[in-house]
Protein backbone atom coordinates (compact mmCIF):
# COMPACT_ATOMS: atom_id res chain seq x y z
CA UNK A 1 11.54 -27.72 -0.03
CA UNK A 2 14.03 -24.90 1.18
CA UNK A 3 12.13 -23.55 4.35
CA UNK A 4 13.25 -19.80 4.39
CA UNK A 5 14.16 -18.43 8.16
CA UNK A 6 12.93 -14.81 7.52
CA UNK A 7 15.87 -13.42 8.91
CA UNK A 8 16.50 -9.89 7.84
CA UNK A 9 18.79 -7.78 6.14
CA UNK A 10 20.38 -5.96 9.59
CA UNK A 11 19.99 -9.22 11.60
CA UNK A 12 22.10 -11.27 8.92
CA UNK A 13 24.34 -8.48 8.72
CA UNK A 14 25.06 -8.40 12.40
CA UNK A 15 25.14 -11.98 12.57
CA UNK A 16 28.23 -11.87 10.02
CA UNK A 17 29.92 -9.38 11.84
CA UNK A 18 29.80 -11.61 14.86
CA UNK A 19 30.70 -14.76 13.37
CA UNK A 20 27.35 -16.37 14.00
CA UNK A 21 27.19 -17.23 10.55
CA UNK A 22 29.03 -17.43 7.75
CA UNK A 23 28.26 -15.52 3.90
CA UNK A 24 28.75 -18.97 2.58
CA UNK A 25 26.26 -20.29 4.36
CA UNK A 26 23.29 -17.71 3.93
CA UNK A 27 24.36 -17.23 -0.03
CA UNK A 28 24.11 -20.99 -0.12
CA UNK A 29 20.78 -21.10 1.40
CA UNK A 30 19.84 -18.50 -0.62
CA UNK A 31 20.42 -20.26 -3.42
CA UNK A 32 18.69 -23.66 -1.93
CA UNK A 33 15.11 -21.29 -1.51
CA UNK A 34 15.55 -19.92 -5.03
CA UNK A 35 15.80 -23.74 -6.78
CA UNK A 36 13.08 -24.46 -4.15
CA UNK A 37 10.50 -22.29 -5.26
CA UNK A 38 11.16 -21.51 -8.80
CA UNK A 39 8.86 -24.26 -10.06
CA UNK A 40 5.96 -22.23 -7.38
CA UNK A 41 7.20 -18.88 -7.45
CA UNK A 42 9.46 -18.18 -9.97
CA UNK A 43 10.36 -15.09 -8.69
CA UNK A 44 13.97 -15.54 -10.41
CA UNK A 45 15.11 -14.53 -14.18
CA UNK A 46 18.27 -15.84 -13.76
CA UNK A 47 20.61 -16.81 -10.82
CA UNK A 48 24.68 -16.29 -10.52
CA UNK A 49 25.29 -19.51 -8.27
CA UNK A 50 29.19 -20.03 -8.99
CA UNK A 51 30.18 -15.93 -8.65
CA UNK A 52 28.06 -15.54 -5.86
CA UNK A 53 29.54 -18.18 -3.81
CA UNK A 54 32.82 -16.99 -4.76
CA UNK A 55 31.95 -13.76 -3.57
CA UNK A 56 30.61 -14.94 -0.33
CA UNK A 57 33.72 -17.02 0.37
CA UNK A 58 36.02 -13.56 -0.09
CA UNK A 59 33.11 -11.83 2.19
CA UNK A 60 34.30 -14.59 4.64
CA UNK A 61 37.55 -13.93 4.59
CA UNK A 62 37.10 -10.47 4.58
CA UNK A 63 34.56 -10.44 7.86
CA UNK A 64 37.58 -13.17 8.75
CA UNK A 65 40.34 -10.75 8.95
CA UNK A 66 38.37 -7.70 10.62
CA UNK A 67 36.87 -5.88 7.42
CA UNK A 68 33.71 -4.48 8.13
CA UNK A 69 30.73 -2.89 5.89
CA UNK A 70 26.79 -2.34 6.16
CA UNK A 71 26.16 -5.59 3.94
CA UNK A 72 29.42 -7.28 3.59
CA UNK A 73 28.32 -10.91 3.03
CA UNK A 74 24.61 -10.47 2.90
CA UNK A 75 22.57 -12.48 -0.25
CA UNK A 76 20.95 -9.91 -2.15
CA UNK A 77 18.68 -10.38 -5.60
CA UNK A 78 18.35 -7.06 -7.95
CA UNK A 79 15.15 -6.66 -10.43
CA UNK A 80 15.83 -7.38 -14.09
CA UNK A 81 16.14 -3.90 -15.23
CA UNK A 82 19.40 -3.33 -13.51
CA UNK A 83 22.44 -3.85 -15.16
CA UNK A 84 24.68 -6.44 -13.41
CA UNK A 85 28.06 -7.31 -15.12
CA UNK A 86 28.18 -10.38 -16.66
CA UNK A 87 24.12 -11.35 -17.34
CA UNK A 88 21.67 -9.74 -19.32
CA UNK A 89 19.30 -7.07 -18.57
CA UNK A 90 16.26 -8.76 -20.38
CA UNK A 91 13.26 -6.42 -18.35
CA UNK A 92 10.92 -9.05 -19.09
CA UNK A 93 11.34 -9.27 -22.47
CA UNK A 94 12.26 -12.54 -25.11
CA UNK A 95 15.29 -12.53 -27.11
CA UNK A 96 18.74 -12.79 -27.47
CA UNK A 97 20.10 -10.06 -24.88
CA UNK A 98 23.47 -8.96 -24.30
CA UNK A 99 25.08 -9.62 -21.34
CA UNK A 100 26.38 -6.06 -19.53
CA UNK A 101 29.86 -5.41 -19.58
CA UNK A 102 29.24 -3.24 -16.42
CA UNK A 103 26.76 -2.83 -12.94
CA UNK A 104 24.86 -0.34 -13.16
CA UNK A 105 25.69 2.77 -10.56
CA UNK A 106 22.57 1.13 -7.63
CA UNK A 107 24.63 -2.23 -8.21
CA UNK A 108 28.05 -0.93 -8.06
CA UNK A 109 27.23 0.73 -4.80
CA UNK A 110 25.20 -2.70 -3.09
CA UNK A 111 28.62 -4.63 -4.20
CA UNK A 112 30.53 -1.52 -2.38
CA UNK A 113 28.40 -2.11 0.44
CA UNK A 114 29.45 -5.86 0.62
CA UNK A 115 26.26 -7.49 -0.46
CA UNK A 116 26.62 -10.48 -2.68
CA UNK A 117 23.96 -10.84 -5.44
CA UNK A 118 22.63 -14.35 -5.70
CA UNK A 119 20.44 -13.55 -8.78
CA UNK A 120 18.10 -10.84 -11.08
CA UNK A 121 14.18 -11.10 -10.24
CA UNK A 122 11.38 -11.17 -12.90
CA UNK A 123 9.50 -8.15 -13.76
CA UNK A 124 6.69 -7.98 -16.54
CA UNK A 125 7.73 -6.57 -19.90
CA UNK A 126 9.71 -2.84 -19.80
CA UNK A 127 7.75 -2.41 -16.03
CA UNK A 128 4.61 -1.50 -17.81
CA UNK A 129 1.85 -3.63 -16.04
CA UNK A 130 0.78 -4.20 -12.04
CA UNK A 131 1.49 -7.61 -12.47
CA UNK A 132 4.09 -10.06 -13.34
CA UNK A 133 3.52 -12.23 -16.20
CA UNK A 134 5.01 -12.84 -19.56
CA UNK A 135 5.56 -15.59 -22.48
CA UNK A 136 9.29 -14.72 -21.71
CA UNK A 137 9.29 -16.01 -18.22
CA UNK A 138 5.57 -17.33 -17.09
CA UNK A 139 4.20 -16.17 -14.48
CA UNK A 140 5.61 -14.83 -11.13
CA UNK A 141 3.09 -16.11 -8.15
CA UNK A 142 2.42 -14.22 -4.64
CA UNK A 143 3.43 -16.45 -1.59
CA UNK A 144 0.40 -15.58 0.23
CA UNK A 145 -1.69 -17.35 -2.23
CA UNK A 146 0.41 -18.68 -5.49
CA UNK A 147 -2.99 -18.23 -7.48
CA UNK A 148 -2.71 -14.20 -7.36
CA UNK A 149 -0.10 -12.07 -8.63
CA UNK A 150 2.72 -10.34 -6.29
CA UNK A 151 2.34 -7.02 -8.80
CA UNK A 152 4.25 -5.17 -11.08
CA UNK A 153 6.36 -4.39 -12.27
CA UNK A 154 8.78 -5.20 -9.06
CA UNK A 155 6.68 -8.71 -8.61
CA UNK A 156 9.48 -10.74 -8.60
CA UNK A 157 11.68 -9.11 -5.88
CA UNK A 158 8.27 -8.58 -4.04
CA UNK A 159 7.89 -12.45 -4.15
CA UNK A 160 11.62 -13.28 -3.21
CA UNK A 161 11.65 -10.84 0.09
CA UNK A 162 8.12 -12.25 1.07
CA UNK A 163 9.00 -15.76 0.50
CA UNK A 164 12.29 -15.70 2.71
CA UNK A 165 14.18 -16.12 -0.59
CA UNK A 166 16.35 -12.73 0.34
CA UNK A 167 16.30 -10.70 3.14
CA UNK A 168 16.00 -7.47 0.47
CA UNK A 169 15.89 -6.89 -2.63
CA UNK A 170 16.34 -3.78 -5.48
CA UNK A 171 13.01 -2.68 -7.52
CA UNK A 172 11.79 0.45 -9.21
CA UNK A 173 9.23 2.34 -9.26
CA UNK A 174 7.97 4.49 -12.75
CA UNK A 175 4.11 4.26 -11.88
CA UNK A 176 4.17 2.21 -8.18
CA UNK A 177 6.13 -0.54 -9.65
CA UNK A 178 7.72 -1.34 -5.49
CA UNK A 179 4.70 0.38 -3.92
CA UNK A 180 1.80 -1.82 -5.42
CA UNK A 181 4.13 -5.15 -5.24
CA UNK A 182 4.67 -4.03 -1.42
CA UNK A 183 1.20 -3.99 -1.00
CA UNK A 184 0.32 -6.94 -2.40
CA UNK A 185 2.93 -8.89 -0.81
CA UNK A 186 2.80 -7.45 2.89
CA UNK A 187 6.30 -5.64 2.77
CA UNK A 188 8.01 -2.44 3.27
CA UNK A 189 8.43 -0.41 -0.04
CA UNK A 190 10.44 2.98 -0.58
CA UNK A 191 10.09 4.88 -3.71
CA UNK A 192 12.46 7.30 -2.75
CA UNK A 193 13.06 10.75 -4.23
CA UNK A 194 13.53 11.13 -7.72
CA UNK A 195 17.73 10.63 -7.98
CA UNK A 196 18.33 9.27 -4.61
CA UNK A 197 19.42 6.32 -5.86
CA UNK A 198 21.16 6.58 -9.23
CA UNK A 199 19.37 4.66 -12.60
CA UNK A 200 22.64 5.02 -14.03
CA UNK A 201 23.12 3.70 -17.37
CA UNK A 202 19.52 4.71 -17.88
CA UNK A 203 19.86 8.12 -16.88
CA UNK A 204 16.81 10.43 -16.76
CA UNK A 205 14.94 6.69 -16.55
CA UNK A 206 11.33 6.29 -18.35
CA UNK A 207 11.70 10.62 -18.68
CA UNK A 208 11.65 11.61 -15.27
CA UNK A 209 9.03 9.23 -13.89
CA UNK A 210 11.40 5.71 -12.78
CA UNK A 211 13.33 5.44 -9.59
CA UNK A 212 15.28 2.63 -8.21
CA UNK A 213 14.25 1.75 -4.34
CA UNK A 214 14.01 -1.04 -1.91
CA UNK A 215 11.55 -3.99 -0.83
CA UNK A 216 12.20 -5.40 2.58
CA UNK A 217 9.48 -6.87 5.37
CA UNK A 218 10.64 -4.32 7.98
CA UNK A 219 11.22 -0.43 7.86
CA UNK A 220 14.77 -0.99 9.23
CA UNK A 221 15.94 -2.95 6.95
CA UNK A 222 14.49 -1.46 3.74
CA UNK A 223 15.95 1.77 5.31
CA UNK A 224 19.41 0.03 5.71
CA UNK A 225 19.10 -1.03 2.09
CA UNK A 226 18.21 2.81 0.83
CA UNK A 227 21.39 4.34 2.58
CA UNK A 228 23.53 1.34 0.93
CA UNK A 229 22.51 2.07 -2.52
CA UNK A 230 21.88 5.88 -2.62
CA UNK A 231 23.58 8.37 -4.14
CA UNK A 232 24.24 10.07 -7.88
CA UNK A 233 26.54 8.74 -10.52
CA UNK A 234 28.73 12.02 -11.28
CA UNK A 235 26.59 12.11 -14.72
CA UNK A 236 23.29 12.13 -13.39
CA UNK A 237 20.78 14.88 -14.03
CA UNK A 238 18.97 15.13 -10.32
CA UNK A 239 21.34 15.16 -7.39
CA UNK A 240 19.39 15.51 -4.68
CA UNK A 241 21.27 16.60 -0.82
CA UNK A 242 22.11 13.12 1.12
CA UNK A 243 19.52 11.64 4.14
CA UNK A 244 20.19 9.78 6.44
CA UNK A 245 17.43 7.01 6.33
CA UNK A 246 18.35 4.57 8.85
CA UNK A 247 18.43 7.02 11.44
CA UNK A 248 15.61 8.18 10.61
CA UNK A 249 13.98 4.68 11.68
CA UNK A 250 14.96 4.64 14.69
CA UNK A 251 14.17 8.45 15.43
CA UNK A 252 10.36 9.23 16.67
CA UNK A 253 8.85 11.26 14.01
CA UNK A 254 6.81 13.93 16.46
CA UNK A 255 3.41 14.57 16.27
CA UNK A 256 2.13 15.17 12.42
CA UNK A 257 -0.46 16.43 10.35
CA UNK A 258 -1.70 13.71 8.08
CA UNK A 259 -3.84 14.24 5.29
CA UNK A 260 -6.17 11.32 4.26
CA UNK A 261 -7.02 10.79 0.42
CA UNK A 262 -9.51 8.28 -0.49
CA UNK A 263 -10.02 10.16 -4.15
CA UNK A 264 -8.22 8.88 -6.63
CA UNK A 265 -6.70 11.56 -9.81
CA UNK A 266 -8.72 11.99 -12.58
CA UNK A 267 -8.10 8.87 -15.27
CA UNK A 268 -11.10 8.26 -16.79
CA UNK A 269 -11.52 5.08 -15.45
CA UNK A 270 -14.47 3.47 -13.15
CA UNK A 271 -12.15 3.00 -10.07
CA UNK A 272 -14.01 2.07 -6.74
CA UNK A 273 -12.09 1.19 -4.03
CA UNK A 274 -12.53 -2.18 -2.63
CA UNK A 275 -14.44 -2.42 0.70
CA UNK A 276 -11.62 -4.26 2.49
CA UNK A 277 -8.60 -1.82 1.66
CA UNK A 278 -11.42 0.90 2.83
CA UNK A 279 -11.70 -0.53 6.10
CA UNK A 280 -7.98 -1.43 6.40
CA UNK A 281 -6.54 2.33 5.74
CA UNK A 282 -9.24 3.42 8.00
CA UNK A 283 -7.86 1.59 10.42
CA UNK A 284 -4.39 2.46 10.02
CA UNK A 285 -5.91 6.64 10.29
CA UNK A 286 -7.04 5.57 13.53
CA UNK A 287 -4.11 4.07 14.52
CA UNK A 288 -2.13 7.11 13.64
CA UNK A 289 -4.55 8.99 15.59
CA UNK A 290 -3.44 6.85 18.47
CA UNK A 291 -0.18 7.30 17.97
CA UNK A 292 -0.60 11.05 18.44
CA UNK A 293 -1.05 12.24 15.40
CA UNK A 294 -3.71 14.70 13.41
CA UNK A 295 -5.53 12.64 10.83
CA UNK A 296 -8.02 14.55 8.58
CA UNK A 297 -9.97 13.47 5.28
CA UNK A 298 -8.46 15.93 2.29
CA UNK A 299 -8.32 16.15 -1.39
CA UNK A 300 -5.19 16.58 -2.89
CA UNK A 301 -5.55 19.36 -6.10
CA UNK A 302 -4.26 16.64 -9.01
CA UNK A 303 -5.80 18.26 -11.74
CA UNK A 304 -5.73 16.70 -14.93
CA UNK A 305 -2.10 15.43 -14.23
CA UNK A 306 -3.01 11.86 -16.43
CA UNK A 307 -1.88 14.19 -19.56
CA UNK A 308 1.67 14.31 -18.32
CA UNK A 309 1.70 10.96 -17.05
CA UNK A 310 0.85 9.16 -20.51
CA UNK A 311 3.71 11.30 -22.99
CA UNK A 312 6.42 10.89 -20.48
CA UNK A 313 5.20 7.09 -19.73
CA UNK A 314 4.70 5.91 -23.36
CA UNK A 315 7.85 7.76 -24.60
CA UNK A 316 10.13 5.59 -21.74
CA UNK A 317 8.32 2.38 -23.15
CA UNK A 318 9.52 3.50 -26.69
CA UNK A 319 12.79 4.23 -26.18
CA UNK A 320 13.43 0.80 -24.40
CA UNK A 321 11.61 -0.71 -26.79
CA UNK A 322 13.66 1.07 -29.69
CA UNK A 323 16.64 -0.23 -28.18
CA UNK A 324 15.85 -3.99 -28.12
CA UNK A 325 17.14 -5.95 -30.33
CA UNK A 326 14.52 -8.27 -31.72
CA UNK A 327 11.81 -5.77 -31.38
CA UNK A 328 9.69 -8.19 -33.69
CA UNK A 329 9.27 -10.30 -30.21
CA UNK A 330 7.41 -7.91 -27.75
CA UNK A 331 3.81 -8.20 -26.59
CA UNK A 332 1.68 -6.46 -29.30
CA UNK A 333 0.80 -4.40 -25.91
CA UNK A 334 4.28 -2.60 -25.74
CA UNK A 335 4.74 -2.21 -29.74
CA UNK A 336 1.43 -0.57 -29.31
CA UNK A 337 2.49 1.70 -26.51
CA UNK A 338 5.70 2.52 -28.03
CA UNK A 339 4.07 3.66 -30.78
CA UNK A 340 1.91 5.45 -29.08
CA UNK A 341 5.10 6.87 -27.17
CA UNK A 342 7.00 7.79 -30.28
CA UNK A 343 3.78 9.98 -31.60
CA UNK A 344 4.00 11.61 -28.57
CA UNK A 345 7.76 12.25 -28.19
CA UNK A 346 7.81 16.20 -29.03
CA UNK A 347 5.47 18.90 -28.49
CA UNK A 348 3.71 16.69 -25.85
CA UNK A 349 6.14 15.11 -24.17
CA UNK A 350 7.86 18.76 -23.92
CA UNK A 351 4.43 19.92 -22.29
CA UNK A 352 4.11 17.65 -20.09
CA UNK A 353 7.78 17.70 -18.62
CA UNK A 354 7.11 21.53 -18.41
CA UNK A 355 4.38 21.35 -16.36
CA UNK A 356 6.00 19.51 -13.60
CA UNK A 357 7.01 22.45 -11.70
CA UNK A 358 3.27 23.95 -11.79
CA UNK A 359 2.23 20.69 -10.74
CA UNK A 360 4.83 20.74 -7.65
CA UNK A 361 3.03 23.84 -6.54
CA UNK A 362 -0.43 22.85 -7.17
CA UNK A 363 -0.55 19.60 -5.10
CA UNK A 364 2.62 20.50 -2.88
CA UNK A 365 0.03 23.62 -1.42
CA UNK A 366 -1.08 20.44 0.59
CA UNK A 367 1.21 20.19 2.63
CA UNK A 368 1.40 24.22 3.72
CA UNK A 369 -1.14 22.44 6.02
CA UNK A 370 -0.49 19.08 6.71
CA UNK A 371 3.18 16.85 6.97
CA UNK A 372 2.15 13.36 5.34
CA UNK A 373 -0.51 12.18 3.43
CA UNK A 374 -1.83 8.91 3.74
CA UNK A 375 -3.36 7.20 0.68
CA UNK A 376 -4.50 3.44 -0.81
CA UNK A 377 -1.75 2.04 -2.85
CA UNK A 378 -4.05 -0.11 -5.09
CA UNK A 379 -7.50 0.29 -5.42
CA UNK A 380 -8.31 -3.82 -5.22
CA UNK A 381 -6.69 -6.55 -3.53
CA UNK A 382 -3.74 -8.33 -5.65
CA UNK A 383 -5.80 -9.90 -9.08
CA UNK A 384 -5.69 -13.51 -10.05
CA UNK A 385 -2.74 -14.94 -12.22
CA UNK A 386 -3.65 -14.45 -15.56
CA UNK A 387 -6.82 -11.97 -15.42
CA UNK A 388 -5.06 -9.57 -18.11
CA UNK A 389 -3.97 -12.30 -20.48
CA UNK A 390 -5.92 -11.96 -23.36
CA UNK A 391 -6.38 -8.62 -22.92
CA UNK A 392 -5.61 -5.99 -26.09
CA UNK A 393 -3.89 -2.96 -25.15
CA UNK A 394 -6.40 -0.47 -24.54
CA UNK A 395 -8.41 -3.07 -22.36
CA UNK A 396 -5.29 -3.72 -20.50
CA UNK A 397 -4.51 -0.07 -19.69
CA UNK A 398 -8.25 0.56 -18.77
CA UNK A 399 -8.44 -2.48 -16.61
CA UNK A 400 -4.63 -1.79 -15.14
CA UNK A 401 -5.45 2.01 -14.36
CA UNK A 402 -8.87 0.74 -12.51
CA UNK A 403 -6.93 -1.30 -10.54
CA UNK A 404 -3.99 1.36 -9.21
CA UNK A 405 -5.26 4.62 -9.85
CA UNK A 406 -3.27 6.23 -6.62
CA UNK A 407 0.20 5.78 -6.79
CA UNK A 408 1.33 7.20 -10.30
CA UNK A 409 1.35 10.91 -9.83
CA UNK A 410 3.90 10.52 -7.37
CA UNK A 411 6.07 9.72 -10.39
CA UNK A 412 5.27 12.84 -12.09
CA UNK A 413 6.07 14.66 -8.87
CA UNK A 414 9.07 12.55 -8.74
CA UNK A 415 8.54 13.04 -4.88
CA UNK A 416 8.88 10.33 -1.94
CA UNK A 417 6.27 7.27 -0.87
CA UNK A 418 6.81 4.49 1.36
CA UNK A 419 4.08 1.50 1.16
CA UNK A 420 3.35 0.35 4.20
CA UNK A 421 1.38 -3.27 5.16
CA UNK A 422 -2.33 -2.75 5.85
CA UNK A 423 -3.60 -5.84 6.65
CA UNK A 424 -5.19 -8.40 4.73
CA UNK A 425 -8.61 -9.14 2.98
CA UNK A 426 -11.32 -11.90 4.39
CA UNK A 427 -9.73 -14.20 1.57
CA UNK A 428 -6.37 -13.18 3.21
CA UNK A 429 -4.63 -11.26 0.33
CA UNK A 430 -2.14 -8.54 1.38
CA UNK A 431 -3.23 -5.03 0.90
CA UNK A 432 -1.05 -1.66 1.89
CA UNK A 433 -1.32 2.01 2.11
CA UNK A 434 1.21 4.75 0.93
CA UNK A 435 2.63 7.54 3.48
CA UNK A 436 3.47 10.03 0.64
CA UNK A 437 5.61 13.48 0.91
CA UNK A 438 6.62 16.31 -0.50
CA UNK A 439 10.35 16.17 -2.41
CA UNK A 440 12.78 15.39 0.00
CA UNK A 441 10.44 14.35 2.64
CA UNK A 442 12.21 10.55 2.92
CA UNK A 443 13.51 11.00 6.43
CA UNK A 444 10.38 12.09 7.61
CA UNK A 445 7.79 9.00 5.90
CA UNK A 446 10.36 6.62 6.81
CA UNK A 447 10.45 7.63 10.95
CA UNK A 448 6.21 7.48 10.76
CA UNK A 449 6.21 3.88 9.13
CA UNK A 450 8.78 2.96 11.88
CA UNK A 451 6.76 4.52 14.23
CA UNK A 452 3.54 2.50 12.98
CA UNK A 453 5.33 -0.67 12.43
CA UNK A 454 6.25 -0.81 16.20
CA UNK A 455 2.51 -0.37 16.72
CA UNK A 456 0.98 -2.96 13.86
CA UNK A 457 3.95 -5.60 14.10
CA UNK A 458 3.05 -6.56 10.24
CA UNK A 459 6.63 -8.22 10.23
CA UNK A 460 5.38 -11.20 12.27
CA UNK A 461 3.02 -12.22 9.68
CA UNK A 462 4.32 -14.78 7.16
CA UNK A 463 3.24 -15.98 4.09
CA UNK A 464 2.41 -20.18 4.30
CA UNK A 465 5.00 -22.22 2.48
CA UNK A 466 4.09 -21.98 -1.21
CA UNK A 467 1.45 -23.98 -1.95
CA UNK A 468 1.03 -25.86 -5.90
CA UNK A 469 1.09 -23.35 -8.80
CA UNK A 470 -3.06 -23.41 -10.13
């Protein structure tokens, strides 16, 4: 088996720029990881092994003749909802897809940047679910233990950055889809502000509530990856003002306010929080309070913001689901919520979209008081491959809502979150915690999780080499 070097995204990327390597080489690798562990992992959809070599022996000649850009050469692997010219954008579902005639605005932008996509990365059906399974695919495994799920919807780039498949990799995030993956996984995950980085074709993405972002194992590099990637297509409805996110890692963030949140919102569900991800947040507080900072317990004012969640959630599920073309093949789960979406598509869905800016005041009083606040991202450690398999619908939203009660309403907000690494359970399963911020507040989350990454060091833990699939 490939044995994966965990280099990352800015070391490869310097190591190109000085010759130390060559593009060929790493996309070649790359590619050696991804046959490796597909029969364990199968993090991978489907691979581009002839283009991407191509491209990496034009990055070579490129680096060759004095060119130089923020990823030119680096092996990069996208999540199956983004468009990349040339192979089909199947989001986890069965059928006969299309390929896309075009990349989508996050890809155009990573190709700008030089980075050379070896492949597109499984995610469960239309991103619904916090795990990554399906009869179209099978069953993405974690690398820490191949008998647990890496999450949803983001699972499989989750799985190839832990692994040492790819340095980075793309996800997105409509209800914590790169936040609960990072946890489960041990990485660095941004959900970045809603429109930093364009969903272009998809514009307005899942109503408001889906973002593209980046998965990486160190704040650095998943900052490097945000500032290669962000920034609107011209017909995208939220613009917001450019940041700067990479020197914002490497900039001390001063001496914060930090609100801690161990309540989840309201979502009529039974969701206790698991004794180990307890402990492990705790401990992060107290490292923050180490680090200088003002750590109190407080209770964010969420309301009943579940009733704008579910219209604006089920309607994004319909109209994907309304525009596939074998619709007769999706899990009885999403025909189910995409009906469910299409009954709510007017009044409601209008209701709940209007509320956002109430909500924005409501919860965003917290932070009239306090900078950050620090939160779970998943109520339990990562479940077991198939757990929600024969699960109907409402079971599966009960059970799935139970699970990862905190990181949603950040989606209504359409405001920042960064996942951070928080340790691991007894069994050794990866668990996180979210730094979360009001809109705009990217620069900010991103120079605290540098700050605590230089104290925890979570990069130098690595997953064992993947063990047989059970």
């Amino acid at each position: 088996m490939a044995v994966a070097d965990y280099t990352g995204l800015a070391e490869q990327a310097e190591q190109l720029r000085e010759g130390t390597v060559t593009s060929t080489a790493l996309v070649q690798a790359a590619l050696d990881r991804i046959a490796a562990t597909q029969p364990t992992l199968n993090a991978f959809r489907c691979t581009r092994p002839e283009a991407a070599l191509a491209e990496a022996a034009e990055a070579d000649r490129r680096l060759a003749a004095g060119e130089r850009l923020p990823l030119l050469g680096v092996p990069m692997a996208v999540k199956d909802d983004t468009d990349v010219a040339g192979l089909p954008t199947r989001f986890g579902c069965a059928g006969d897809i299309p390929d896309a005639a075009e990349d989508g605005e996050a890809v155009r932008r990573l190709k700008a940047a030089g980075a050379v996509i070896v492949g597109k990365t499984n995610s469960c059906e239309l991103g619904q679910w916090p795990f990554t399974e399906g009869p179209a695919f099978g069953a993405t495994r974690n690398p820490w233990h191949t008998g647990h799920t890496p999450g949803g919807s983001s699972g499989g780039s989750a799985a190839a950055v832990a692994a040492g498949i790819v340095p980075a990799a793309l996800g997105s995030d409509g209800a914590g889809s790169i936040r609960i993956p990072a946890a489960w996984t041990h990485l660095v995950g941004i959900k970045p502000q809603r429109g930093r980085v364009s969903v272009h074709p998809y514009d307005d993405c899942f109503q408001g509530l889906t973002v593209n972002g980046p998965l990486a194992r160190t704040v650095g590099d998943a900052a490097l990856l945000l500032d290669a990637v962000a920034g609107p297509h011209p017909g995208d409805r939220f613009q917001p003002t450019v940041v700067d996110a990479s020197a914002a890692a490497r900039r001390e963030p001063g001496r914060l306010r930090i609100a801690l949140a161990w309540r989840a919102p309201f979502t009529a569900t039974y969701n206790p929080l698991d004794r180990s991800i307890r402990r492990a947040v705790a401990d992060l507080a107290d490292a923050l309070t180490g680090l200088g900072h003002t750590v109190e317990e407080a209770r964010p004012r969420y309301g009943l913001i579940g009733l704008s969640f579910l219209p604006r959630a089920t309607a994004g599920i319909a109209e994907y689901a309304d525009r596939h073309p074998q619709p007769e093949l999706l899990d009885p789960r999403t025909r189910s919520a995409a009906g469910n979406g299409r009954r709510l598509a007017g009044r409601a869905l209008r209701a709940a979209r209007a509320r956002e800016t109430r909500q924005h005041r409501r919860i965003g009083a917290l932070f009239d008081t306090y900078d950050v606040l620090l939160a779970p991202t998943t109520a339990v450690p990562p479940p077991r491959i198939g757990t929600f398999d024969t699960m109907p619908a409402w079971r599966t939203d009960l059970t799935m809502a139970s699970a990862c009660p905190y990181a949603w309403p950040w989606n209504v907000l359409g405001w920042p979150g960064v996942n951070v690494p928080a340790g691991f359970t007894p069994e050794g399963l990866p668990i996180g915690a979210q730094l979360l911020g009001p809109a705009g507040s990217e620069p900010l989350l991103i120079s605290l999780a540098a700050q605590l990454e230089s104290d925890q060091k979570w990069f130098a833990h690595r997953p064992p080499e993947p063990e047989p699939a059970v």
